[in-house]
N, C-alpha and C. Protein backbone atom coordinates (compact mmCIF):
# COMPACT_ATOMS: atom_id res chain seq x y z
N UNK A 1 -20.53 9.88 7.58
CA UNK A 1 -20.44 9.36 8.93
C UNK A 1 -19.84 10.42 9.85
N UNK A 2 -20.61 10.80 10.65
CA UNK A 2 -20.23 11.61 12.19
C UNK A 2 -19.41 10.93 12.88
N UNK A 3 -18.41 11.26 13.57
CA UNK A 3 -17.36 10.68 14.38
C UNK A 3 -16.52 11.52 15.12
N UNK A 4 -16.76 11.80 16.80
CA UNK A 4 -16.51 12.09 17.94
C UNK A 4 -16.13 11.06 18.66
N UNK A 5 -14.49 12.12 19.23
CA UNK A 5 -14.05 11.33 20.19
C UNK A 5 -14.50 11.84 21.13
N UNK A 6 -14.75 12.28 22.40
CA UNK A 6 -14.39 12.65 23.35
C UNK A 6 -13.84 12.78 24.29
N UNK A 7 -13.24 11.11 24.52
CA UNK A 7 -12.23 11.11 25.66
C UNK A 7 -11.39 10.13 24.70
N UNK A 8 -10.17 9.99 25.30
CA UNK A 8 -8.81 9.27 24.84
C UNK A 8 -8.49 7.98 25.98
N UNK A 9 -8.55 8.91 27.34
CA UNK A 9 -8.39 7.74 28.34
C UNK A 9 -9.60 7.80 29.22
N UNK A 10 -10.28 6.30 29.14
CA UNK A 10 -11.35 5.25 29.28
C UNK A 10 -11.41 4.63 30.65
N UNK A 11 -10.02 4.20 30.90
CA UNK A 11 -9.75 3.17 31.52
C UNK A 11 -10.92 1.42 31.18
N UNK A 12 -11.44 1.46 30.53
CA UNK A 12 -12.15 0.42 29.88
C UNK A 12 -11.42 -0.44 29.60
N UNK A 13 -10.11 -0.44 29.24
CA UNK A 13 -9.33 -1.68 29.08
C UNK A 13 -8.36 -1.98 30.21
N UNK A 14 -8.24 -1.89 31.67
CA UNK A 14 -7.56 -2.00 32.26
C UNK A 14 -7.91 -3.18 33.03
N UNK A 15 -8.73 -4.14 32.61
CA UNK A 15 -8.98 -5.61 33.36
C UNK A 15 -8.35 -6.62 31.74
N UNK A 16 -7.63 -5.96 31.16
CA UNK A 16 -7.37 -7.08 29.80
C UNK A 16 -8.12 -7.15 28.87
N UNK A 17 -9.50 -6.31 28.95
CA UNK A 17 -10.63 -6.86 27.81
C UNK A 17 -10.45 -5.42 26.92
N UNK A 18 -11.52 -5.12 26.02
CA UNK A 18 -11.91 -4.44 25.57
C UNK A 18 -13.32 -4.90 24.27
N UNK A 19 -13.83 -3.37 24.10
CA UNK A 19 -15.11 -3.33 23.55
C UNK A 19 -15.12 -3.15 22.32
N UNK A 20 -15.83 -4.59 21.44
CA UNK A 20 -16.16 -4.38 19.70
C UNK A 20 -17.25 -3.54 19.66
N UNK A 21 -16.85 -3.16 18.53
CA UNK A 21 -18.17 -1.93 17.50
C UNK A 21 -19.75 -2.45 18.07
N UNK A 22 -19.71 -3.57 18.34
CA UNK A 22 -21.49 -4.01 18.49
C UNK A 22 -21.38 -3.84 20.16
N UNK A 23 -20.64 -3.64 21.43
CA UNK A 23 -20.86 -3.69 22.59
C UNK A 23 -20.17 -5.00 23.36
N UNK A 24 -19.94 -5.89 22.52
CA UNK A 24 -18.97 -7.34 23.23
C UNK A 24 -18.00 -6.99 23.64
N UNK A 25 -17.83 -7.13 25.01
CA UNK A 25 -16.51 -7.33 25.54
C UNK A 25 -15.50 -8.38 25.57
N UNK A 26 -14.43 -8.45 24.77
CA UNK A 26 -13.25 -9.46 24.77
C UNK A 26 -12.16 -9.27 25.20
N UNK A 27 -11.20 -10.48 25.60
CA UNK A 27 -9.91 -10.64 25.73
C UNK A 27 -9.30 -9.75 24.82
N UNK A 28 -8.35 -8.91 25.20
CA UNK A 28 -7.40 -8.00 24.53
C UNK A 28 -6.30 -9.20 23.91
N UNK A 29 -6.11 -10.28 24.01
CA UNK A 29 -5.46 -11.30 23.74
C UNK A 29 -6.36 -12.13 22.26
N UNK A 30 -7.70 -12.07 22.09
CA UNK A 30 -8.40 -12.96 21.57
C UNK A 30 -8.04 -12.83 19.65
N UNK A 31 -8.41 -13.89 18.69
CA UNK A 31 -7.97 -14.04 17.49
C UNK A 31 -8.34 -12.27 16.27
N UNK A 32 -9.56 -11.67 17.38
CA UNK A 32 -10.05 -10.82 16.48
C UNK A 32 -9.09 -9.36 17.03
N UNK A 33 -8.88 -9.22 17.93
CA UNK A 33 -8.04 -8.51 18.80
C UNK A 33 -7.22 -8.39 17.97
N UNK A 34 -6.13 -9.85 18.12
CA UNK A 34 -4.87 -9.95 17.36
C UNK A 34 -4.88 -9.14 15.75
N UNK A 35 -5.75 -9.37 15.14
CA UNK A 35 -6.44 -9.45 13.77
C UNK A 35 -6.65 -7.63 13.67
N UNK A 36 -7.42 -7.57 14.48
CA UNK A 36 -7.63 -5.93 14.26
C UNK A 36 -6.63 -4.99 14.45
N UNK A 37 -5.36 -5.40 15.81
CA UNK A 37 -4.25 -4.66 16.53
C UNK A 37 -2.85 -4.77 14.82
N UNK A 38 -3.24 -5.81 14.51
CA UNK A 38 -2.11 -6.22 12.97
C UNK A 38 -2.57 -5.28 12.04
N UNK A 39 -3.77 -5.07 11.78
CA UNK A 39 -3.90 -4.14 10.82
C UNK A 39 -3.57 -2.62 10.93
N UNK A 40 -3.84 -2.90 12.39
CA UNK A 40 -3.73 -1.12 12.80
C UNK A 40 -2.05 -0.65 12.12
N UNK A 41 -1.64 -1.74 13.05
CA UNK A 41 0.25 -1.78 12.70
C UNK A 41 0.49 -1.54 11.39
N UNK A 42 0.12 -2.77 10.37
CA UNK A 42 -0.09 -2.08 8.91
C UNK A 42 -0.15 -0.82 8.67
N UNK A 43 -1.12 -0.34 9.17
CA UNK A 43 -1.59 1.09 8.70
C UNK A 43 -0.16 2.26 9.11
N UNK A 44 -0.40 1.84 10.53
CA UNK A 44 0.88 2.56 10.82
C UNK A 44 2.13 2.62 10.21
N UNK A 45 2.90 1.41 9.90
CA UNK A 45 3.88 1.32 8.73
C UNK A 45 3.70 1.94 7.55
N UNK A 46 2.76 1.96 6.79
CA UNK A 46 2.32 2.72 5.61
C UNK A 46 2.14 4.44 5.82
N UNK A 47 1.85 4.70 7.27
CA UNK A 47 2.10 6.16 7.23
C UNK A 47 3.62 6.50 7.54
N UNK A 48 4.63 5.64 8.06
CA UNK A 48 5.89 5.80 8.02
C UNK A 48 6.48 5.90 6.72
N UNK A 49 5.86 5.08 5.59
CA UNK A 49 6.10 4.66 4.26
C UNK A 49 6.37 6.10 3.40
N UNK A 50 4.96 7.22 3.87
CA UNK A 50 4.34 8.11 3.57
C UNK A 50 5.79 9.22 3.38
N UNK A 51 6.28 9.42 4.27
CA UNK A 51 7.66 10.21 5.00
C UNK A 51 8.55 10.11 3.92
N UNK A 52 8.63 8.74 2.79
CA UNK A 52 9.37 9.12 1.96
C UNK A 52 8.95 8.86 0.76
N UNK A 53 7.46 9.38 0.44
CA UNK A 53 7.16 9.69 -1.08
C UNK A 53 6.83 11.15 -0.87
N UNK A 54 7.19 11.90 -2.24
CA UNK A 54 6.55 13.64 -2.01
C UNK A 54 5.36 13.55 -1.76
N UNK A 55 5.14 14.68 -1.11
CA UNK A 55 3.86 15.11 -0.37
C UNK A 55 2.88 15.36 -1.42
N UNK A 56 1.85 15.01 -1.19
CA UNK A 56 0.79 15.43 -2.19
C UNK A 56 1.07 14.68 -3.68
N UNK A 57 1.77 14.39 -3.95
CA UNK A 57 1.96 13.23 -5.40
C UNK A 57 0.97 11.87 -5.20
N UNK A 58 0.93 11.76 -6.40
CA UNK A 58 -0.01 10.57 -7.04
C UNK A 58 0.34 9.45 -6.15
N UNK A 59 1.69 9.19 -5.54
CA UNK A 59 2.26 8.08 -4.65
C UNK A 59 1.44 7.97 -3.26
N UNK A 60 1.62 9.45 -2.83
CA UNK A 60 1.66 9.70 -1.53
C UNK A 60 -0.49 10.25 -1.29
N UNK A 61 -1.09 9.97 -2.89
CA UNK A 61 -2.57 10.16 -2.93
C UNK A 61 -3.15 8.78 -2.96
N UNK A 62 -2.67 7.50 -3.23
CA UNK A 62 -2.50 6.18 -3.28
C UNK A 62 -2.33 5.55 -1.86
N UNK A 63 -1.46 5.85 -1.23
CA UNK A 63 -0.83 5.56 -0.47
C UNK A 63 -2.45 6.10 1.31
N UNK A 64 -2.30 7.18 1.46
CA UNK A 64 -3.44 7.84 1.62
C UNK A 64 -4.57 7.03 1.68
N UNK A 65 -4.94 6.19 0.41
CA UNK A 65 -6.41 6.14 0.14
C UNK A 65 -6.25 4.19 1.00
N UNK A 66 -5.30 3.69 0.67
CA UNK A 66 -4.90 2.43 1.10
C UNK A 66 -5.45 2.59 2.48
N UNK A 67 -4.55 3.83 3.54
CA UNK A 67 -4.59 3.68 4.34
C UNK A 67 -6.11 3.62 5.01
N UNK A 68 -6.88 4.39 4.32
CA UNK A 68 -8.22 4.30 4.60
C UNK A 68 -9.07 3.17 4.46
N UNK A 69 -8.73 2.33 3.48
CA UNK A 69 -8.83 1.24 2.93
C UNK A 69 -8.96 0.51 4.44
N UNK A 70 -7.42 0.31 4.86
CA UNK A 70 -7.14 -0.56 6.43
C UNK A 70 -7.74 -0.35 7.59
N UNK A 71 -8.43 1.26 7.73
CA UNK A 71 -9.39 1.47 8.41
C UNK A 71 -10.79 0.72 8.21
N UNK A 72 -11.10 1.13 6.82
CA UNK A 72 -12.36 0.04 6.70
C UNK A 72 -12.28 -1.24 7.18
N UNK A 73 -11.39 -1.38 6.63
CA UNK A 73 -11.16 -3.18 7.22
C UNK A 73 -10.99 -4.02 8.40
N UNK A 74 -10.45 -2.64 9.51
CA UNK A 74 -10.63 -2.34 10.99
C UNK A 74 -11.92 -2.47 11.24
N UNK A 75 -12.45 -1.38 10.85
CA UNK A 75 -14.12 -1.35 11.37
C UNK A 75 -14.93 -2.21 10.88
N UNK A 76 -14.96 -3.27 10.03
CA UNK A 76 -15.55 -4.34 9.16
C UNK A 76 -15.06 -5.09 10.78
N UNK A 77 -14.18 -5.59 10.67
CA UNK A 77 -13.43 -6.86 11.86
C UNK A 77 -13.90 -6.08 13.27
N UNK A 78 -13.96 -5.22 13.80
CA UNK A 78 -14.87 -4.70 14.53
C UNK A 78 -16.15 -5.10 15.02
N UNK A 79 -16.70 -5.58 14.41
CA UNK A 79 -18.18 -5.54 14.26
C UNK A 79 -18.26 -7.16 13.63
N UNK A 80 -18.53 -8.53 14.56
CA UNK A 80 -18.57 -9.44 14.18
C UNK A 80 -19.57 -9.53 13.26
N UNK A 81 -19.32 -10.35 11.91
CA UNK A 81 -20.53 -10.74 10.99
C UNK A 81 -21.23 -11.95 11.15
N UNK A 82 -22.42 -11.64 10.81
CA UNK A 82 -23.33 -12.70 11.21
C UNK A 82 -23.87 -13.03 9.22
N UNK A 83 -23.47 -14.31 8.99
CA UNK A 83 -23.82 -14.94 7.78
C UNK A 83 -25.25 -14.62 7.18
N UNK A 84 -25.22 -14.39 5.80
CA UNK A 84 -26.53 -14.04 5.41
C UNK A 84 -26.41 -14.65 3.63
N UNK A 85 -26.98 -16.12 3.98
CA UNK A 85 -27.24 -16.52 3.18
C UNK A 85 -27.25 -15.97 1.47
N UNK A 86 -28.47 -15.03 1.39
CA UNK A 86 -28.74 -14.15 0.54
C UNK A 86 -27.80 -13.11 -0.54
N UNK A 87 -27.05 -13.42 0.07
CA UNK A 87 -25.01 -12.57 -0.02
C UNK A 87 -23.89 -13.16 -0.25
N UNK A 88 -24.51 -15.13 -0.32
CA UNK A 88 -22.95 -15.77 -0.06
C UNK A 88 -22.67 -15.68 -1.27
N UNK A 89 -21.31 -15.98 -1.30
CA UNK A 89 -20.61 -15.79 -2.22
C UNK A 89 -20.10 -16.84 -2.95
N UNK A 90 -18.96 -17.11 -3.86
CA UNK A 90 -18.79 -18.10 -4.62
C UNK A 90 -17.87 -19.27 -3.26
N UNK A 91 -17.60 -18.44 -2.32
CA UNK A 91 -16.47 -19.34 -1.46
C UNK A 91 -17.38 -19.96 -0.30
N UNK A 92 -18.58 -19.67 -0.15
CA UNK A 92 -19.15 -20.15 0.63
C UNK A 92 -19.30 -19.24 1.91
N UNK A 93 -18.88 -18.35 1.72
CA UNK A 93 -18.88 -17.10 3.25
C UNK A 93 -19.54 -15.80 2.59
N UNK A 94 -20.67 -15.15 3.42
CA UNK A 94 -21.07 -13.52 2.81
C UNK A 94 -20.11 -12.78 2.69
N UNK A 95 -20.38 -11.64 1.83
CA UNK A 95 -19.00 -10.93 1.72
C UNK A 95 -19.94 -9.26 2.11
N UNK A 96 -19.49 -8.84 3.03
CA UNK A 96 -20.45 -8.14 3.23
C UNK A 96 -19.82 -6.43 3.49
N UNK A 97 -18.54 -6.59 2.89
CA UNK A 97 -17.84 -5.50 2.71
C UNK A 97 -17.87 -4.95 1.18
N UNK A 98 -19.15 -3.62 1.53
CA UNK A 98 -18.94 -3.39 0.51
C UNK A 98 -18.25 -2.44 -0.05
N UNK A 99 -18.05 -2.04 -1.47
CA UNK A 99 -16.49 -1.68 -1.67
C UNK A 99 -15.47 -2.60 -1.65
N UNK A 100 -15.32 -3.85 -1.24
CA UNK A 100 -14.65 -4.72 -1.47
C UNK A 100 -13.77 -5.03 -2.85
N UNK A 101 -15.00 -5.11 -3.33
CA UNK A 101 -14.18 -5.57 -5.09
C UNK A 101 -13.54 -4.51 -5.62
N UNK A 102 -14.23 -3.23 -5.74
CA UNK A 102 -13.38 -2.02 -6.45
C UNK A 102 -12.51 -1.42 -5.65
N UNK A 103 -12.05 -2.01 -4.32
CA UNK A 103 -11.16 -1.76 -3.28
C UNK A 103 -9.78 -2.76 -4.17
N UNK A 104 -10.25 -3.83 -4.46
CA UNK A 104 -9.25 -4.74 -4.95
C UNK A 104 -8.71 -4.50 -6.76
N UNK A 105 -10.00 -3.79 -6.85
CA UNK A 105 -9.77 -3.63 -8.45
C UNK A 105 -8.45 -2.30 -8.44
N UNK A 106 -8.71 -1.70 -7.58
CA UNK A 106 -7.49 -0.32 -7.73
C UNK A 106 -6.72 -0.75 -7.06
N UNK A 107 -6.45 -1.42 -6.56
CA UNK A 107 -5.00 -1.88 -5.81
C UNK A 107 -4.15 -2.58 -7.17
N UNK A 108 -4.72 -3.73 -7.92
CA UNK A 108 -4.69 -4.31 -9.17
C UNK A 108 -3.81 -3.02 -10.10
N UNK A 109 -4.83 -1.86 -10.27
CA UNK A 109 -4.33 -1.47 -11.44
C UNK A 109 -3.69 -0.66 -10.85
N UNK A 110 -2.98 -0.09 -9.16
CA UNK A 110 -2.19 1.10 -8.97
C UNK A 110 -0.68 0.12 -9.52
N UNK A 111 -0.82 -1.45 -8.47
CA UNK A 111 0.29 -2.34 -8.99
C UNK A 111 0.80 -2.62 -10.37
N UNK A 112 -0.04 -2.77 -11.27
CA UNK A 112 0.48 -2.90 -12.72
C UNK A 112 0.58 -1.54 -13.23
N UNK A 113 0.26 -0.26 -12.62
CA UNK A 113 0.73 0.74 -13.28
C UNK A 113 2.40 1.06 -12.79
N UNK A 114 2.87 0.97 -11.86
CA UNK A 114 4.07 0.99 -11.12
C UNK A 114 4.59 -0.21 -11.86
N UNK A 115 4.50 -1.20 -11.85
CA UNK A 115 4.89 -2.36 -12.52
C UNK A 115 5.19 -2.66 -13.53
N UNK A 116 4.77 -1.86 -14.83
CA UNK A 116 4.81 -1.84 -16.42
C UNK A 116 6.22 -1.04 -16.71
N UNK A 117 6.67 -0.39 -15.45
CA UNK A 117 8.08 0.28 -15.75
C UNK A 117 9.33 -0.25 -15.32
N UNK A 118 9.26 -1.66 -14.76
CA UNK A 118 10.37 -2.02 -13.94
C UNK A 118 10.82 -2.84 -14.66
N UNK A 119 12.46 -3.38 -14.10
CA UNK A 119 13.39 -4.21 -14.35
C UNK A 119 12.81 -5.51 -13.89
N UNK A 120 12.97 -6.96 -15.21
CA UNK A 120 11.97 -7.66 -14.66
C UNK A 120 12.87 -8.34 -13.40
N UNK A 121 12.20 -9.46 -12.77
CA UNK A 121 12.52 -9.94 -11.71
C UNK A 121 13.81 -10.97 -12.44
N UNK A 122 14.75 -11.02 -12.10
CA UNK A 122 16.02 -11.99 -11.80
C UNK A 122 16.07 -12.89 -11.29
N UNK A 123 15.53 -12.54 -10.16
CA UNK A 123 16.28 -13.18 -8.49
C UNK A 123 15.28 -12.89 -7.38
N UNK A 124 15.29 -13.12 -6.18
CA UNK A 124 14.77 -12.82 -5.11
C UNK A 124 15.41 -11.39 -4.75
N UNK A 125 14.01 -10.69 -4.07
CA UNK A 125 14.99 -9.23 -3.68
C UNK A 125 14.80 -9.03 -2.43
N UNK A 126 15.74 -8.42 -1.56
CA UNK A 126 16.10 -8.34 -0.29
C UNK A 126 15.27 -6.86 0.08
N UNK A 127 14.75 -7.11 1.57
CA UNK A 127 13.98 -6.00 1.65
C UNK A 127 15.00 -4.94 2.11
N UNK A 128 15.86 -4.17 0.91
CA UNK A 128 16.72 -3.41 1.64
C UNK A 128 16.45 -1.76 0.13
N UNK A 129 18.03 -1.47 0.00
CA UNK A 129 17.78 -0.34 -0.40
C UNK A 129 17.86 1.13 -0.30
N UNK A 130 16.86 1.82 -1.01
CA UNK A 130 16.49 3.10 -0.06
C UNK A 130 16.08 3.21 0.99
N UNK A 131 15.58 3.63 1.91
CA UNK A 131 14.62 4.33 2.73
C UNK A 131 13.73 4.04 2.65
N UNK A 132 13.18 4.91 1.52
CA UNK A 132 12.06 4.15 1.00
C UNK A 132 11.10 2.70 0.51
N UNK A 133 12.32 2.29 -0.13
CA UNK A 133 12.29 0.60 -0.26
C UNK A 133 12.07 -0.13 0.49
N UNK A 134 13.16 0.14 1.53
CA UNK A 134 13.12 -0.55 2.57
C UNK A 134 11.53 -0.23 3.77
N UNK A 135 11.42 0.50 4.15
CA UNK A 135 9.71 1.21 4.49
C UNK A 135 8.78 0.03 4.11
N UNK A 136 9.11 0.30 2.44
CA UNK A 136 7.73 -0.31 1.84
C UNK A 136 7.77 -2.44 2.22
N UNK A 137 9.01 -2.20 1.74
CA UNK A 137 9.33 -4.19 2.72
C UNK A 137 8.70 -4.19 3.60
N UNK A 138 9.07 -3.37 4.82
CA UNK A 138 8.73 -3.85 6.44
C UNK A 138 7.34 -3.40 6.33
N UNK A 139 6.42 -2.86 5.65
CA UNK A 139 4.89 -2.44 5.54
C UNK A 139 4.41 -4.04 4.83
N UNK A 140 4.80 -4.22 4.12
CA UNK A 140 4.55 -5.42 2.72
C UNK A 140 4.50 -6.60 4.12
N UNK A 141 5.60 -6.89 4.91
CA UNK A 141 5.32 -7.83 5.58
C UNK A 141 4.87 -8.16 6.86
N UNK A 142 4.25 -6.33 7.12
CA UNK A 142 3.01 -6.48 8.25
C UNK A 142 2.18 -6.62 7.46
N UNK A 143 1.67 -6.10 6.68
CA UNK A 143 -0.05 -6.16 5.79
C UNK A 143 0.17 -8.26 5.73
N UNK A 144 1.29 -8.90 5.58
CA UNK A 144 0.82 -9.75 5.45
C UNK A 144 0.53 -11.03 6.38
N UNK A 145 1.20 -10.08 7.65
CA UNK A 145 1.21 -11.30 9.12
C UNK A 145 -0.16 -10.96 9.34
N UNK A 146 -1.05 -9.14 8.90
CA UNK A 146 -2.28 -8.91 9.45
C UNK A 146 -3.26 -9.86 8.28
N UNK A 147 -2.45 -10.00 7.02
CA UNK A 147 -3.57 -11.21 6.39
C UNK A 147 -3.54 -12.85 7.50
N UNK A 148 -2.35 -13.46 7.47
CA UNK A 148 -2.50 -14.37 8.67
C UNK A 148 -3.20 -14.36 9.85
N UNK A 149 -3.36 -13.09 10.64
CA UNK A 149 -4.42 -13.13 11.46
C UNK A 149 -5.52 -13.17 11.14
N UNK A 150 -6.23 -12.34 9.92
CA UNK A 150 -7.49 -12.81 9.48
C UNK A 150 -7.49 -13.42 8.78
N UNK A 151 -6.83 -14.77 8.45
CA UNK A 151 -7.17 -16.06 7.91
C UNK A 151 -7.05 -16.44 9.06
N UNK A 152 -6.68 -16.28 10.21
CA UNK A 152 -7.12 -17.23 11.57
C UNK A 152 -7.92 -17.18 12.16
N UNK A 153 -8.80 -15.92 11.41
CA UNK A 153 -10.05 -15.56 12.62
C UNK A 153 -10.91 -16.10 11.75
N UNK A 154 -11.10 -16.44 10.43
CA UNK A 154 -12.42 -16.88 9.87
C UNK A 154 -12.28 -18.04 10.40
N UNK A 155 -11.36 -19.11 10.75
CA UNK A 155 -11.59 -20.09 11.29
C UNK A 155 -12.43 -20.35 12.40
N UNK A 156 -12.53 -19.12 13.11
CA UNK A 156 -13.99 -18.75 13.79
C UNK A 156 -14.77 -18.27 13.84
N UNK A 157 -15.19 -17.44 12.83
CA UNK A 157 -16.11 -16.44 12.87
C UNK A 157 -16.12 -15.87 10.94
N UNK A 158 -17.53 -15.96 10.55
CA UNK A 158 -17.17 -15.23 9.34
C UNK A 158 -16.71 -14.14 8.72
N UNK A 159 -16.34 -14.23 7.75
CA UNK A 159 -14.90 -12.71 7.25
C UNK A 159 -15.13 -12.65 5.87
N UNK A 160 -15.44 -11.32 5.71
CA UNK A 160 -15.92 -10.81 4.24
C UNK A 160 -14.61 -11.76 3.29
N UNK A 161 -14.81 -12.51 2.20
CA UNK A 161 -14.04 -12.70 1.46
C UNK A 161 -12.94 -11.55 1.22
N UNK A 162 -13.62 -10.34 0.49
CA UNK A 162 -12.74 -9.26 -0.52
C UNK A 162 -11.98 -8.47 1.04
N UNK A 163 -11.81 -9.11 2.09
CA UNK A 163 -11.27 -8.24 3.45
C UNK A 163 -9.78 -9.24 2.83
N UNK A 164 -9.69 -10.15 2.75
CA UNK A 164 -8.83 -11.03 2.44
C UNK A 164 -8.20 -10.73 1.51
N UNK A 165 -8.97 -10.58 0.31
CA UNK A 165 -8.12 -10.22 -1.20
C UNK A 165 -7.46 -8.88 -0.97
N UNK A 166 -8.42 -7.50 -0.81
CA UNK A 166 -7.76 -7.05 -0.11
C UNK A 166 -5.70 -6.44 0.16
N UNK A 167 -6.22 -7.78 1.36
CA UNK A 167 -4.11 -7.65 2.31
C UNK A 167 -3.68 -8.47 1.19
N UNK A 168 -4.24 -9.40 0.93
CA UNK A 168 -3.87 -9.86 -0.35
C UNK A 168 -2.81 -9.13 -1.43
N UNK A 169 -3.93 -8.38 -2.14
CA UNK A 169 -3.33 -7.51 -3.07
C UNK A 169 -2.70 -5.95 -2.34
N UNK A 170 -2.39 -5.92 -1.45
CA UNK A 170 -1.88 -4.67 -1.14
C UNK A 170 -0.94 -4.83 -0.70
N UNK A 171 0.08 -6.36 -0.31
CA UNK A 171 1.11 -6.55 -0.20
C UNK A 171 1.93 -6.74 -1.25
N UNK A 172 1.06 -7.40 -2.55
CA UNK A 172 1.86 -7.47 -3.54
C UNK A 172 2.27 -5.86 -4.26
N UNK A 173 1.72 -5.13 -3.75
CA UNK A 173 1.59 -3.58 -4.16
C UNK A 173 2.71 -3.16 -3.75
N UNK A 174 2.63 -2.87 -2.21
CA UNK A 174 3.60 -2.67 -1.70
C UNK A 174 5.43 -3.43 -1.95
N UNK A 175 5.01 -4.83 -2.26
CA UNK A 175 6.19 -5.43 -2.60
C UNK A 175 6.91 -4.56 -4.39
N UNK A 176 6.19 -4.44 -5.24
CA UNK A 176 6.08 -3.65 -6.83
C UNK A 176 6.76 -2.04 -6.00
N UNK A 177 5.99 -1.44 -5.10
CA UNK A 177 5.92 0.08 -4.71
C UNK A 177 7.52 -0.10 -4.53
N UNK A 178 7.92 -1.11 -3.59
CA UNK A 178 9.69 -1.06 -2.92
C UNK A 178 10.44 -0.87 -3.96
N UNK A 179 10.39 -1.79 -5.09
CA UNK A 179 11.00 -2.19 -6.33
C UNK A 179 11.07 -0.57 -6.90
N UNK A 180 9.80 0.03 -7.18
CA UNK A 180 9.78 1.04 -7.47
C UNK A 180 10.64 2.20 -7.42
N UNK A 181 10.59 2.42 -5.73
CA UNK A 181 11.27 3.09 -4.52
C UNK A 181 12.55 2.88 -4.93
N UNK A 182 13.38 1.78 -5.77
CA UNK A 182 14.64 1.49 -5.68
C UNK A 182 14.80 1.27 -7.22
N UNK A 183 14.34 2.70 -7.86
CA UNK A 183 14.72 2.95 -9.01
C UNK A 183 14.24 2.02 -10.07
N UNK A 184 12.94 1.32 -9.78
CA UNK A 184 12.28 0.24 -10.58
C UNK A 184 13.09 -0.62 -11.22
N UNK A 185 13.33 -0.41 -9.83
CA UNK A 185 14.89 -2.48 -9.97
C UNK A 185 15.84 -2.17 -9.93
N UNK A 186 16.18 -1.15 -10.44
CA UNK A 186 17.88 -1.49 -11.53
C UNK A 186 18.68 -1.11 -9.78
N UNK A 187 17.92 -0.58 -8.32
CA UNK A 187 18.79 -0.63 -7.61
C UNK A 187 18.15 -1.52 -6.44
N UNK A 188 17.68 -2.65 -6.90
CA UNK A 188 17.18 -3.45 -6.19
C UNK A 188 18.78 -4.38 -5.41
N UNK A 189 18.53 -4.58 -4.38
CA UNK A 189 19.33 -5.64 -3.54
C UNK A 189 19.24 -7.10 -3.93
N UNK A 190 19.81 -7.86 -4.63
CA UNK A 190 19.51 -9.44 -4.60
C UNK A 190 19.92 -10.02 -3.67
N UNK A 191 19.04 -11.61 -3.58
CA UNK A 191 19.43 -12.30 -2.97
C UNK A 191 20.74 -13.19 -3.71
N UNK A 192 21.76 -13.36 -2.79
CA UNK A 192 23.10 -14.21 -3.06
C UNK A 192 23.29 -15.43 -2.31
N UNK A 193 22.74 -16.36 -3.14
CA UNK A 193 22.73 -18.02 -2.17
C UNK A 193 23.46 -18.55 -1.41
N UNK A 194 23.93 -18.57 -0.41
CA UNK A 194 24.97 -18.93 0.34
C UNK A 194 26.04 -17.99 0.48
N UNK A 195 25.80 -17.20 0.33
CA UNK A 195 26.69 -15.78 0.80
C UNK A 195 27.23 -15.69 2.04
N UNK A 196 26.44 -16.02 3.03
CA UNK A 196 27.14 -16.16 4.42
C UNK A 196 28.17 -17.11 4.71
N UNK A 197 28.03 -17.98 3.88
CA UNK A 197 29.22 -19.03 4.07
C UNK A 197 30.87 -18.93 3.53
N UNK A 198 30.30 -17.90 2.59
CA UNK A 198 31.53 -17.89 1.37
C UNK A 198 32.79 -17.29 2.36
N UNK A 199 33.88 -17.35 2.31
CA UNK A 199 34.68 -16.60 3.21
C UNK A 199 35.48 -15.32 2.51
């Protein structure tokens, strides 16, 4: 795929709207807006994430490929889908992202590879920590307000299933990656039940 920018400023969005991948003009306010602007954020958090794994490591080659991942998933939500029978799927909606499944299948096995080394779970863990840890929290729980927006937009419009699984599985990644980040548990933060009260 060829891809030129040429200009940066448009002024195209200065009445509130702006333009999807097919030529529709919408509310800069509207469910797919919301939906597409959440993921971007995602993405963005995950390149902040980036800042504290080494450069060029298996983490930071993972990490990388995700982010591209959220682009696809941008430009999928971009471009409203129009149902095609011929494609549906077991849930009743086309899934028409493809790469979808082996998008979800390596998210699966980057998580249980990070995962097979940690301290098991105790307790609830606090998104705190390293740097790092902490990064990967506040990423973990945009990827998953940007899954809430696109579970609000299929309520109008159809949405590749595996776009879903997906934020799905890349929060639980990210949630494993923090754990990771914080010495695969053993310097994880717990939660302490009523701690604020105690004097």
């Amino acid at each position: 795929m060829n891809i030129r920018i040429d200009r940066i400023i448009t002024r195209g969005g200065d009445s509130g709207q702006t333009a999807l991948g097919d030529g529709t003009r919408v509310d800069k306010s509207c469910p797919r807006i919301e939906a597409l602007g959440t993921v971007d954020e995602a993405n963005a958090t995950i390149g902040v994430l980036r800042l504290h794994v080494p450069p060029a490591s298996p983490l930071d080659a993972t990490l990388a490929r995700l982010q591209s991942l959220l682009f696809d998933i941008g430009g999928m939500l971009c471009v409203p889908e129009t149902e095609s029978p011929e494609t549906e799927s077991s849930a009743g909606t086309s899934d028409n992202f493809r790469g979808g499944d082996a998008a979800v299948a390596f998210i699966e096995q980057a998580t249980e590879q990070l995962r097979a080394g940690q301290e098991p779970l105790r307790s609830f863990v606090l998104p705190a920590g390293t740097p790092g840890a902490a990064h990967a929290h506040l990423a973990r729980t945009v990827v998953r307000r940007a899954e809430r927006r696109v579970a609000a937009l299929r309520h109008d419009a159809p949405i590749s299933p595996s776009v879903l699984r997906c934020l799905n599985r890349l929060s639980d990644y990210l949630f494993v990656l923090g754990r990771h980040l914080n010495d695969d548990g053993r310097a994880d933060i717990l939660w302490v039940p009523g701690s604020a009260s105690q004097g």
